[in-house]
Protein backbone atom coordinates (compact mmCIF):
# COMPACT_ATOMS: atom_id res chain seq x y z
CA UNK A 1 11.05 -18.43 -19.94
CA UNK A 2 13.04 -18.74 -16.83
CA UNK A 3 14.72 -22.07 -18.59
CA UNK A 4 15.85 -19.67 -21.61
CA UNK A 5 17.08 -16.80 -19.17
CA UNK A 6 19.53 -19.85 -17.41
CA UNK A 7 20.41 -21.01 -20.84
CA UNK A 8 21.49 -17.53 -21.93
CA UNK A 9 23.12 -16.75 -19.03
CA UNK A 10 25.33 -19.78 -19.01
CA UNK A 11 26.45 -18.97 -22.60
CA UNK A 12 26.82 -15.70 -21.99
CA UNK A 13 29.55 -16.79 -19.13
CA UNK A 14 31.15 -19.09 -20.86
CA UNK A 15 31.32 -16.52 -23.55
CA UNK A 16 32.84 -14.33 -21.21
CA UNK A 17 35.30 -16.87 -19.95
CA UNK A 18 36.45 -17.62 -23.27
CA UNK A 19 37.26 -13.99 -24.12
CA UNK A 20 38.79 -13.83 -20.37
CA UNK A 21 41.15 -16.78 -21.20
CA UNK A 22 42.54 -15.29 -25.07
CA UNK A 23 43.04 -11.97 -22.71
CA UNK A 24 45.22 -14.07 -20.20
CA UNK A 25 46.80 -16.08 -22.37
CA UNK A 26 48.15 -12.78 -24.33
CA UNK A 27 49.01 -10.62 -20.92
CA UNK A 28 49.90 -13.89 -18.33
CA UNK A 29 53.74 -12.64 -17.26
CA UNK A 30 54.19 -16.26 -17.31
CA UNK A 31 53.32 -19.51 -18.88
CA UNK A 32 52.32 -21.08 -15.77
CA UNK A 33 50.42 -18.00 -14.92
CA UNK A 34 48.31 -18.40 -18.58
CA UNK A 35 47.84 -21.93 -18.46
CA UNK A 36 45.88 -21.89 -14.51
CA UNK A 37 44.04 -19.09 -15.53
CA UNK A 38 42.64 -20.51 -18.93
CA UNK A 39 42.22 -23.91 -17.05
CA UNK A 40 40.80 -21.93 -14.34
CA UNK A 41 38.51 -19.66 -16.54
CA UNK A 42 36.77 -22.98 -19.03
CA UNK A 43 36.39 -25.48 -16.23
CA UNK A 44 34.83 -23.41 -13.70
CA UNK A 45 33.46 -19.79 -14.89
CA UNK A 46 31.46 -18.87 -12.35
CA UNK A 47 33.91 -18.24 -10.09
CA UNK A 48 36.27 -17.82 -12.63
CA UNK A 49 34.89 -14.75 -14.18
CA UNK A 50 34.30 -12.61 -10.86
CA UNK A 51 38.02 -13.55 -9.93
CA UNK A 52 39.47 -12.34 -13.38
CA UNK A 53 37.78 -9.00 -12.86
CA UNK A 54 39.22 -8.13 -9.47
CA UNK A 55 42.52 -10.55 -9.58
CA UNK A 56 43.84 -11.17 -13.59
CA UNK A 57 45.28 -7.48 -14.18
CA UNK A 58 49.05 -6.97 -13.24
CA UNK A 59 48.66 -3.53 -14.91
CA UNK A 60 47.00 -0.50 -13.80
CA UNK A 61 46.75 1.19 -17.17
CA UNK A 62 43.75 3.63 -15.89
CA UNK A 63 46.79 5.11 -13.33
CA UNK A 64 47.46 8.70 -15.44
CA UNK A 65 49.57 11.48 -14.53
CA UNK A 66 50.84 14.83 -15.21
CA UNK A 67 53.21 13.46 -17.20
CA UNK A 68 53.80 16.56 -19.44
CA UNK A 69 54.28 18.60 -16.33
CA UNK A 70 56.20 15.98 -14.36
CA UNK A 71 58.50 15.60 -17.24
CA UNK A 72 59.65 19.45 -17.05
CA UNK A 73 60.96 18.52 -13.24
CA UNK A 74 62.49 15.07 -14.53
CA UNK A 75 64.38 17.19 -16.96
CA UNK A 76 65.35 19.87 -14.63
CA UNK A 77 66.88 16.69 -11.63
CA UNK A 78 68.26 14.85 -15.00
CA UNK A 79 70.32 18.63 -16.00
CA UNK A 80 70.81 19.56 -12.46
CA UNK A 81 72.53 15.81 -12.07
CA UNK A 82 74.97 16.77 -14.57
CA UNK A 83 76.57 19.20 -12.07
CA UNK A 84 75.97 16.43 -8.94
CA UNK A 85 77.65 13.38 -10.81
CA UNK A 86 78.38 10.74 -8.19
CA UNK A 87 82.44 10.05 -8.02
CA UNK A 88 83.02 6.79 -10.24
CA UNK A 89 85.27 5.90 -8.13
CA UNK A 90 82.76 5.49 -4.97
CA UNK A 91 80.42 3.82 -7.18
CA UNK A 92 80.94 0.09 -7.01
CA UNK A 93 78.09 -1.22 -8.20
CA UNK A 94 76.79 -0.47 -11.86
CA UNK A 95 73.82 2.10 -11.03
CA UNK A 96 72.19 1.88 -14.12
CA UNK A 97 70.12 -0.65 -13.94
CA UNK A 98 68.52 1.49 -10.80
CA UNK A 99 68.55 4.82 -13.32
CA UNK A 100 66.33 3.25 -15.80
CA UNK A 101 63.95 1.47 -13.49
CA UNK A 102 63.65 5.06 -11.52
CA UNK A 103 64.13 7.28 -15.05
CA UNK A 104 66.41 9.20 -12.44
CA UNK A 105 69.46 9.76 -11.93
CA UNK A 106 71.78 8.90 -8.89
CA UNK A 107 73.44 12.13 -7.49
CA UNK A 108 75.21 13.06 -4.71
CA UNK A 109 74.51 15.23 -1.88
CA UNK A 110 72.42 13.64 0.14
CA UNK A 111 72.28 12.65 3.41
CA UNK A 112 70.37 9.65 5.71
CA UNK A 113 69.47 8.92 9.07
CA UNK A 114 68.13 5.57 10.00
CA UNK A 115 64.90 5.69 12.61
CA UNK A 116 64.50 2.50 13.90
CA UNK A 117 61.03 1.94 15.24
CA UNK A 118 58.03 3.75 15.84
CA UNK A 119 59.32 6.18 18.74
CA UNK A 120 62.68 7.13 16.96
CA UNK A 121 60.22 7.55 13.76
CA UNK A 122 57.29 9.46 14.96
CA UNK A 123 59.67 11.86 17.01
CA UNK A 124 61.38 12.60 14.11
CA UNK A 125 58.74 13.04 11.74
CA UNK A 126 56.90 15.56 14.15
CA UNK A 127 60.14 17.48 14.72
CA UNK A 128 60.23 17.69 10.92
CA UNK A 129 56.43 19.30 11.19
CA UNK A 130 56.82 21.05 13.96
CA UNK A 131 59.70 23.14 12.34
CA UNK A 132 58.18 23.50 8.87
CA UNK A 133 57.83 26.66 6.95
CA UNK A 134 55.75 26.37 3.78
CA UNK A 135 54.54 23.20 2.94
CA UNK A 136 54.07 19.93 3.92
CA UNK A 137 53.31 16.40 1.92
CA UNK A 138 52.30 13.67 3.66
CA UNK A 139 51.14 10.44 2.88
CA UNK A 140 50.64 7.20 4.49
CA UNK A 141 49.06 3.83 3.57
CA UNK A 142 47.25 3.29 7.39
CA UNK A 143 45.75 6.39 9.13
CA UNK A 144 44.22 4.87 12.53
CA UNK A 145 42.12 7.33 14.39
CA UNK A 146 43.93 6.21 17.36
CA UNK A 147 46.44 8.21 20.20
CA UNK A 148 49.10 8.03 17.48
CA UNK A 149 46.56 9.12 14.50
CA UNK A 150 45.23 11.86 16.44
CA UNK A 151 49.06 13.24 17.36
CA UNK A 152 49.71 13.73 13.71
CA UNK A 153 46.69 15.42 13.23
CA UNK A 154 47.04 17.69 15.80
CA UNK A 155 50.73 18.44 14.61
CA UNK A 156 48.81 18.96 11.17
CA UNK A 157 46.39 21.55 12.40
CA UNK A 158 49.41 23.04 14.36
CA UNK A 159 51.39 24.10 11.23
CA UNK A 160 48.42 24.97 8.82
CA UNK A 161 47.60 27.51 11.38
CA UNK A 162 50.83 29.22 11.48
CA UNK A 163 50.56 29.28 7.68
CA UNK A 164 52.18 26.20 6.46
CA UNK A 165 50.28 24.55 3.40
CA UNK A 166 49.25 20.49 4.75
CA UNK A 167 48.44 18.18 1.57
CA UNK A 168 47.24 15.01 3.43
CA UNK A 169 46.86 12.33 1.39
CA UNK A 170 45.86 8.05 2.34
CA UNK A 171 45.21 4.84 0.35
CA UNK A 172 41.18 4.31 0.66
CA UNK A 173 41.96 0.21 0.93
CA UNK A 174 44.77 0.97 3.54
CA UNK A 175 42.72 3.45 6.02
CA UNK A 176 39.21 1.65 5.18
CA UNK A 177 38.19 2.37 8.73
CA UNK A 178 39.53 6.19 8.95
CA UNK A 179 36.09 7.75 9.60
CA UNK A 180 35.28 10.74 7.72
CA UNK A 181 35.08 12.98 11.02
CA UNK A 182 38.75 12.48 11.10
CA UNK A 183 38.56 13.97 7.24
CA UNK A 184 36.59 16.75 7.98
CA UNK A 185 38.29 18.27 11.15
CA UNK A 186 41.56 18.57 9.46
CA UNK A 187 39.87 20.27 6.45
CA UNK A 188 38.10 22.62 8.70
CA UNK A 189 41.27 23.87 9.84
CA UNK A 190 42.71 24.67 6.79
CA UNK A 191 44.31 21.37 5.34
CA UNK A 192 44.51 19.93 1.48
CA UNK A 193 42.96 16.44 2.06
CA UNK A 194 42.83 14.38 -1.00
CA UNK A 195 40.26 12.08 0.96
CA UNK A 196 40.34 7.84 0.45
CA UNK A 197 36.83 7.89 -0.81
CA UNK A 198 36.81 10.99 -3.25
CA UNK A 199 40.07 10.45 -4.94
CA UNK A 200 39.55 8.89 -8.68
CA UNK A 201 41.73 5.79 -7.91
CA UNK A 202 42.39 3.29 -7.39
CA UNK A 203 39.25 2.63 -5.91
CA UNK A 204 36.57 1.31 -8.75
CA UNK A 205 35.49 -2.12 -8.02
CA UNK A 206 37.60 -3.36 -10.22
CA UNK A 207 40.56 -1.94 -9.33
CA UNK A 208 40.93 -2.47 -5.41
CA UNK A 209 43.37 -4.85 -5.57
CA UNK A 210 45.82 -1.72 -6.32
CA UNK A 211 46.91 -0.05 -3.57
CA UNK A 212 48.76 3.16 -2.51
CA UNK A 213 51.28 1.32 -0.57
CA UNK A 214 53.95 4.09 -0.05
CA UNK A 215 54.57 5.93 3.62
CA UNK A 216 55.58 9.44 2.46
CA UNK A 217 56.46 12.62 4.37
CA UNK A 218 58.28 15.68 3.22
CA UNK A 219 58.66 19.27 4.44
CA UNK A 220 60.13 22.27 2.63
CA UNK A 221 61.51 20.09 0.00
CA UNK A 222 64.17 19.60 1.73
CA UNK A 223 63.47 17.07 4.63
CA UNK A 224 62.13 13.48 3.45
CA UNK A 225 61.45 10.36 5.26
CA UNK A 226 60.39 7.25 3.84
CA UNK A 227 60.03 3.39 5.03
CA UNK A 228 57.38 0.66 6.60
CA UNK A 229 55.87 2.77 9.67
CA UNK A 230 51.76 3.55 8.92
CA UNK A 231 50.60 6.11 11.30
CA UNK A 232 48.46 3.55 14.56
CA UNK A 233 49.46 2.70 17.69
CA UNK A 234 50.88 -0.73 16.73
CA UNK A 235 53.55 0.80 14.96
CA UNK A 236 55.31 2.08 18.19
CA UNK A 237 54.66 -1.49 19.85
CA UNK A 238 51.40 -0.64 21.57
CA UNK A 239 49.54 -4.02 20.58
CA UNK A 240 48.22 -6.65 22.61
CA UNK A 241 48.41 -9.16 19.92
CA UNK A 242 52.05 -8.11 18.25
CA UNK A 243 53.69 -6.78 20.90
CA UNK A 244 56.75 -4.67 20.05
CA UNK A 245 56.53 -4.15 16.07
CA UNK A 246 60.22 -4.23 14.58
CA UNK A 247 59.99 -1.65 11.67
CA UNK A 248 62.54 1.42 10.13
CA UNK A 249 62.18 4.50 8.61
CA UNK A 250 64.94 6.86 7.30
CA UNK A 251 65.26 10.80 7.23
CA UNK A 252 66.29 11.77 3.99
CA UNK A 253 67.84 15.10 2.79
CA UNK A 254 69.55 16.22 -0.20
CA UNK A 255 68.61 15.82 -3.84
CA UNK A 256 66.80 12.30 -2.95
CA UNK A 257 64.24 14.69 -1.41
CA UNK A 258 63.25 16.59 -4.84
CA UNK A 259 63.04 12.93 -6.25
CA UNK A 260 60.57 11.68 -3.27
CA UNK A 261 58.74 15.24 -3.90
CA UNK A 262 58.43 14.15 -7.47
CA UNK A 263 56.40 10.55 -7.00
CA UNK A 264 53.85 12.64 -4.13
CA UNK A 265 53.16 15.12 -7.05
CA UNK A 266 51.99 12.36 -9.44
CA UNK A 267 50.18 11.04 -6.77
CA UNK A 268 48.28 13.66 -5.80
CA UNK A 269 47.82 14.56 -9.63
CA UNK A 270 46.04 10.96 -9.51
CA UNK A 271 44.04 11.64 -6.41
CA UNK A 272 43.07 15.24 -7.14
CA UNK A 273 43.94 16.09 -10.84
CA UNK A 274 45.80 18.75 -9.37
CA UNK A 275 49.24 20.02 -10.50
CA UNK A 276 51.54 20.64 -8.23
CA UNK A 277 55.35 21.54 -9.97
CA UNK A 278 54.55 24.93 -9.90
CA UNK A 279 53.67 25.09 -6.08
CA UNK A 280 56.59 23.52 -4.84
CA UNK A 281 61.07 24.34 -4.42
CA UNK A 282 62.45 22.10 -6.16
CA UNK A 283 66.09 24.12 -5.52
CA UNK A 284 66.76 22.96 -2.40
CA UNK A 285 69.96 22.34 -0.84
CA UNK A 286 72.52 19.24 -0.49
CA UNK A 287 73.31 17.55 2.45
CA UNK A 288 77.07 17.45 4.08
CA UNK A 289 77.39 14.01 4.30
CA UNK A 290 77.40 14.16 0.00
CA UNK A 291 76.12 10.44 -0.21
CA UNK A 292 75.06 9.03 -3.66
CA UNK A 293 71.46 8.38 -3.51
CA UNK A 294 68.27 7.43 -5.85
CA UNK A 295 64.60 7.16 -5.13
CA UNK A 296 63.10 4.44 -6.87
CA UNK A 297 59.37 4.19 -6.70
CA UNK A 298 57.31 1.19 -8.57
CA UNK A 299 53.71 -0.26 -9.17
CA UNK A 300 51.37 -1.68 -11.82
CA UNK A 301 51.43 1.14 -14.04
CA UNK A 302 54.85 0.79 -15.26
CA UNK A 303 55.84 -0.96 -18.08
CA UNK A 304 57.83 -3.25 -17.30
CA UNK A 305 58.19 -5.38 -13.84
CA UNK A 306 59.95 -2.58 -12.03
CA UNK A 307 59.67 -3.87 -8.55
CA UNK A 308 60.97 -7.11 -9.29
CA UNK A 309 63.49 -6.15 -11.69
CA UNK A 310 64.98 -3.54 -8.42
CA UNK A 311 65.72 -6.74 -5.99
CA UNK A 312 67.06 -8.42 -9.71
CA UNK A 313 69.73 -5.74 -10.12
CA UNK A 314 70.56 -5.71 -6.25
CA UNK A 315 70.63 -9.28 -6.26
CA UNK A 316 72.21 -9.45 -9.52
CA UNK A 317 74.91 -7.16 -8.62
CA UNK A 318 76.32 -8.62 -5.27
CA UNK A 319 79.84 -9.59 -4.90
CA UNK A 320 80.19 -10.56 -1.28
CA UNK A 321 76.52 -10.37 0.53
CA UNK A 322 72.97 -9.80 0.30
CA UNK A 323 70.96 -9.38 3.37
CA UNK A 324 67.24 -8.83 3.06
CA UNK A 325 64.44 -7.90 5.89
CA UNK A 326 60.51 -8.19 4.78
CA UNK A 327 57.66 -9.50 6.29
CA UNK A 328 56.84 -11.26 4.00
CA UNK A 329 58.26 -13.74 1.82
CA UNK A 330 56.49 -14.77 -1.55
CA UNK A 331 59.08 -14.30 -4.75
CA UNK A 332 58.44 -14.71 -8.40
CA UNK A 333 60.63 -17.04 -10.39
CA UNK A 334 63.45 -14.32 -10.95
CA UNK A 335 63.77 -13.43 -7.59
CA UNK A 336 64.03 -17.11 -6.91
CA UNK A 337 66.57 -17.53 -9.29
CA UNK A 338 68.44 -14.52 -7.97
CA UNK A 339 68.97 -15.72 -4.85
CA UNK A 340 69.60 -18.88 -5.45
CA UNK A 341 72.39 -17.92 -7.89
CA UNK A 342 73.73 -15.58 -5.52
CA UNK A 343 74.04 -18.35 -3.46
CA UNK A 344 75.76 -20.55 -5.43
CA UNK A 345 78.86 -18.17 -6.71
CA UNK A 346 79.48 -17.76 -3.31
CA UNK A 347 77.66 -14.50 -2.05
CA UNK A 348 76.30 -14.28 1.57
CA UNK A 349 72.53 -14.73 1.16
CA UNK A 350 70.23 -14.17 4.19
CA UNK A 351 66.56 -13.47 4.14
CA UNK A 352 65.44 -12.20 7.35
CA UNK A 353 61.50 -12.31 8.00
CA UNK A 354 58.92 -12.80 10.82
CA UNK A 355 57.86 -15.80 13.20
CA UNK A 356 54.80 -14.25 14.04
CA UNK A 357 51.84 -14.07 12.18
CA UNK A 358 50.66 -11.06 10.84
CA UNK A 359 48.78 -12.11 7.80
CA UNK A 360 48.26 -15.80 7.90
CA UNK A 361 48.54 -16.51 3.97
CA UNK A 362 51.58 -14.99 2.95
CA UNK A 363 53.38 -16.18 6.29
CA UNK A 364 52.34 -19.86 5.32
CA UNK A 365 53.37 -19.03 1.35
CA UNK A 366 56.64 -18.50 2.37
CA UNK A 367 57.25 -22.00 3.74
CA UNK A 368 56.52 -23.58 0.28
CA UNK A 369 59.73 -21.16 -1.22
CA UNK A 370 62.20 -21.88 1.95
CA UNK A 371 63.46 -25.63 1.04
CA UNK A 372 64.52 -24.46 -2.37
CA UNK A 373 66.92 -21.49 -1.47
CA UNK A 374 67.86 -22.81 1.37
CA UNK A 375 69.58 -26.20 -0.72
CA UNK A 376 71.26 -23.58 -2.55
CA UNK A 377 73.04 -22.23 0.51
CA UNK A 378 70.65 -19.01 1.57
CA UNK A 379 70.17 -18.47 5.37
CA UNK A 380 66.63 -18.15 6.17
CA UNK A 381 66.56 -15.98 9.60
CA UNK A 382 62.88 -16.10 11.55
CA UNK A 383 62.56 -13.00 13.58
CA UNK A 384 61.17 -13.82 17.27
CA UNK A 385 60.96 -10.22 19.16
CA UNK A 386 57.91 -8.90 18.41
CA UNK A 387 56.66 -8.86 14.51
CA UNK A 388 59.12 -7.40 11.91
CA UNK A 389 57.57 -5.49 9.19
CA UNK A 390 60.27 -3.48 7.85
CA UNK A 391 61.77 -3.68 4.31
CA UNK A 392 65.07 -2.95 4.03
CA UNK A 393 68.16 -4.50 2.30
CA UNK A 394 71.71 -4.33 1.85
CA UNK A 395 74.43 -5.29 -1.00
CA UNK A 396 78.01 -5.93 -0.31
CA UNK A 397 79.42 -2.94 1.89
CA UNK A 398 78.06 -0.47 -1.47
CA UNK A 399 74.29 -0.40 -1.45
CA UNK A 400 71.51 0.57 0.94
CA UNK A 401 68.01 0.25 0.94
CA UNK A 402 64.78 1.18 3.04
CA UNK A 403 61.58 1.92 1.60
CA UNK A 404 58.58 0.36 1.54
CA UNK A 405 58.23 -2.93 -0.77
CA UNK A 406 58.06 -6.18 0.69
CA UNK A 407 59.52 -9.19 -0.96
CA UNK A 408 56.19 -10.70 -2.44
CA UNK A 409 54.03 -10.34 -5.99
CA UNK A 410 51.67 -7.88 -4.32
CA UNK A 411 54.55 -5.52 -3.77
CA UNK A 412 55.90 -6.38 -7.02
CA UNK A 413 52.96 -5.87 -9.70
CA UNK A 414 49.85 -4.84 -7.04
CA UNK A 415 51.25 -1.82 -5.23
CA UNK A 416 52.48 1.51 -5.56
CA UNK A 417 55.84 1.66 -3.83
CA UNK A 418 59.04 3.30 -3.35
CA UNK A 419 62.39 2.30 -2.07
CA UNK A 420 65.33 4.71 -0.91
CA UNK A 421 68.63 3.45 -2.18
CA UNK A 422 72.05 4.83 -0.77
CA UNK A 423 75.45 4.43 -2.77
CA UNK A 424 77.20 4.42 0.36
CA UNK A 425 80.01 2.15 2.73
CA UNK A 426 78.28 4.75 5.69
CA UNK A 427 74.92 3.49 5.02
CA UNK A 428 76.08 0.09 3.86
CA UNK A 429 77.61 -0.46 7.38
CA UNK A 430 74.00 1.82 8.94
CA UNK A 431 71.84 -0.65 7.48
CA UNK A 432 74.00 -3.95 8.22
CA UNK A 433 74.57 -3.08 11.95
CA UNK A 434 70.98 -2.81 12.02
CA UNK A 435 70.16 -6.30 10.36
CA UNK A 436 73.17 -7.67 12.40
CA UNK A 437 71.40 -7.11 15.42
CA UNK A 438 68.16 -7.92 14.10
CA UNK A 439 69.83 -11.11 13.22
CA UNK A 440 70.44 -11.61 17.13
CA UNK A 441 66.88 -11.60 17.96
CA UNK A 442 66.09 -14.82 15.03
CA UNK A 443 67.27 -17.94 14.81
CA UNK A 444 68.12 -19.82 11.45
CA UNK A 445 65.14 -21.92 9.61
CA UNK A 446 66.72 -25.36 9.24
CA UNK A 447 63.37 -27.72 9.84
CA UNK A 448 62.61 -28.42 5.86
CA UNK A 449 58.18 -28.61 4.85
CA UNK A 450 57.95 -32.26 5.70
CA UNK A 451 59.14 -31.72 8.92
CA UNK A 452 56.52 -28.49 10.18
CA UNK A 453 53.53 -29.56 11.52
CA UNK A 454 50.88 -30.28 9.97
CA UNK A 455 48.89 -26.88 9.38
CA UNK A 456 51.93 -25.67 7.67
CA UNK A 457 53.20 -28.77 5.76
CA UNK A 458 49.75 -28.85 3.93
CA UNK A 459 49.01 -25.01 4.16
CA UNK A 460 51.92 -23.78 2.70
CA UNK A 461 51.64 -25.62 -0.61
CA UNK A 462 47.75 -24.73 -1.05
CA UNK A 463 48.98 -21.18 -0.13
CA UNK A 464 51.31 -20.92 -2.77
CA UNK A 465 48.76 -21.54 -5.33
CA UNK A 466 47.90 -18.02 -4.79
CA UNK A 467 50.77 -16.53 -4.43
CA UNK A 468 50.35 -14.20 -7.22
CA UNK A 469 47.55 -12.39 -5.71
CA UNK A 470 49.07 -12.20 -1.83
């Protein structure tokens, strides 16, 4: 009996394997991808099977929205846009590929502030609460019950008493260890809490590799801040292990805002099946610095590649330079080939990323990528003061860009993101000063793999074999 069970069992997997490896073969993004998953799948299905459930989906097809309601606000930015054109004649780089990736339009009237680091950040955010009227959206990845966690909450509780609405909203994966008493005060007082483990995804077993990876606040509709900062203690350089933690934020008004306000309503539609259009301005007012802006948010249920495909077009579409800042560095193919295109007609080309570890996989990825741009001419920068986390870029003296994806697959296809980008020489020159001096606290990678040490010049290699899942 027990002999038969095994025997079924085994042909039942391999059944399932089979039927796994047709799937991958059909949905792989890439050949290479197919061909180690099948080969991956036959020879060993034990493991193979398990890791196809949680890891062999690059689409979150389960991920619905309000789209019939979310559409009448699309419509009303895309008419209001034809009365907030940019100027042509400011616009330097061809914006459409960023249009259709966003289905938005770029407008002007807007304005930005860069907060760099956790204090500049944080103060501004809670001014931003502190002075709110009606309503307030907020959502981060990381909620720490820590000094800084507690703050926020505090300056939550604060403003739903004098009457302001709070919608409070985390990633369950992100703020594992928020514990629910944190939850439940803030709902006692009054606030909208879409909690981490009641919202309907992504958080089925088979779906946890998807992640809520956007940092979100916005207040009246007409304030907005976006960018790497999670709300803990490390984030305003308060770690014994990191020390100071290198990150930016930016303070967003203007028609960006409505945009921002837009992505928080489908995800809270997600977490809640709630609709929110009719509950929130969507008027609002533009900003006197009149830049040319576009929110652009991404993740796995879109159909096509729309994280990549935004550091394609940036890439794509550099004349002179292209300075990037992420933690972490692990690029498909076509970012690859971006860069080291770029490169080669003659644009500037720096990656900027961290020499300390933060998560040891990714960091070691990255080395097996750095020989091959590098020979092309790109400037690999390692970061030394403290960790940098943030994710910002800039193109030529035309395009800005803070948000919150990181140059790696998980970014890319995993997570649900969202990057700022200003059609600007004012935030063109913002953003560059701010790399510039970033770029005084690195120094330039020129050691190729065989010459690391050892843990890295075997690592790195064995780490990029799953660099699709990082």
């Amino acid at each position: 009996m027990w002999t038969l069970f095994v025997s079924l069992f085994v042909f039942g997997l391999y059944c399932t394997a089979v039927v796994f490896s047709v799937r991958a073969a059909q949905t792989a993004r890439t050949p290479q991808g197919a061909v180690g998953w099948v080969v991956f799948l036959l020879s060993a299905p034990m493991i193979g099977v398990p890791a196809y459930l949680f890891l062999g989906h690059h689409r979150f097809r389960g991920y619905r929205i309000a789209r019939r309601e979310s559409e009448r606000v699309v419509e009303g930015i895309k008419t209001f846009a034809d009365f907030s054109r940019p100027d042509p004649q400011k616009m330097r780089i061809n914006p459409r590929p960023f249009e259709a990736l966003a289905h938005l339009p770029v407008s002007r009237g807007n304005g930005a502030e860069l907060l760099i680091d956790g204090d500049a950040t944080f103060a501004s955010i809670f001014e931003a609460i502190d002075a709110a009227e009606s309503y307030i959206l907020i959502q981060f990845y990381i909620v720490r019950d820590d000094a800084l966690g507690q703050q926020l909450q505090q300056k939550l509780i604060a403003a739903a008493q004098r009457g302001v609405h709070v919608r409070f909203m985390t990633d369950r994966v992100g703020s594992y260890g928020l514990p629910d008493s944190y939850i439940a005060k803030m709902r006692d007082e009054g606030i909208d809490v879409a909690a981490p483990r009641e919202q309907r995804g992504p958080n089925f077993r088979f779906q946890l590799n998807y992640r809520n990876h956007r940092k979100t606040v916005i207040v009246d509709g007409e304030t907005g801040f976006i960018g790497g900062h999670n709300v803990g203690v490390e984030y305003l350089g308060q770690s014994p292990r990191f020390g100071r933690w290198r990150d930016t934020h930016i303070k967003m008004t203007g028609h960006i805002v409505r945009q921002l306000q837009l992505i928080f309503t489908e995800d809270w539609h997600w977490a809640r099946d709630e609709d929110l259009i009719d509950q929130l301005d969507w008027a609002g007012s533009e900003s006197e610095q009149d830049m040319n802006a576009l929110l652009v948010a991404t993740g796995p249920g879109d159909e096509t590649e729309t994280g990549s495909m935004l550091f394609f077009s940036a890439i794509a579409g550099a004349k002179e330079r292209v300075w990037i800042a992420s933690p972490y560095f692990v690029p498909d193919i076509d970012i690859m080939s971006a860069l080291q295109h770029a490169a080669l007609r003659g644009v500037d080309v720096r990656i900027l990323v961290p020499e300390v570890i933060d998560h040891r996989l990714p960091w070691l990825a990255a080395f097996a990528y750095f020989d091959e741009i590098r020979e092309c001419g790109v400037k690999v920068l390692r970061y030394t003061d403290g960790f940098l986390h943030q994710k910002a870029f800039v193109v030529d003296d035309t395009l800005a860009a803070v948000g919150t994806t990181n140059l790696d697959n998980r970014s890319f296809r995993l997570n649900f993101e969202a990057m700022a980008l200003f059609f600007d020489e004012r935030a063109a020159k913002a953003v560059s000063d701010m790399l510039e001096t970033d770029f005084g606290n690195s120094y330039e990678l020129t050691r190729r793999l065989p010459q690391q040490p050892v843990h890295i010049r075997y690592g790195a290699p064995l780490a990029r074999l799953v660099a699709p899942i990082l």
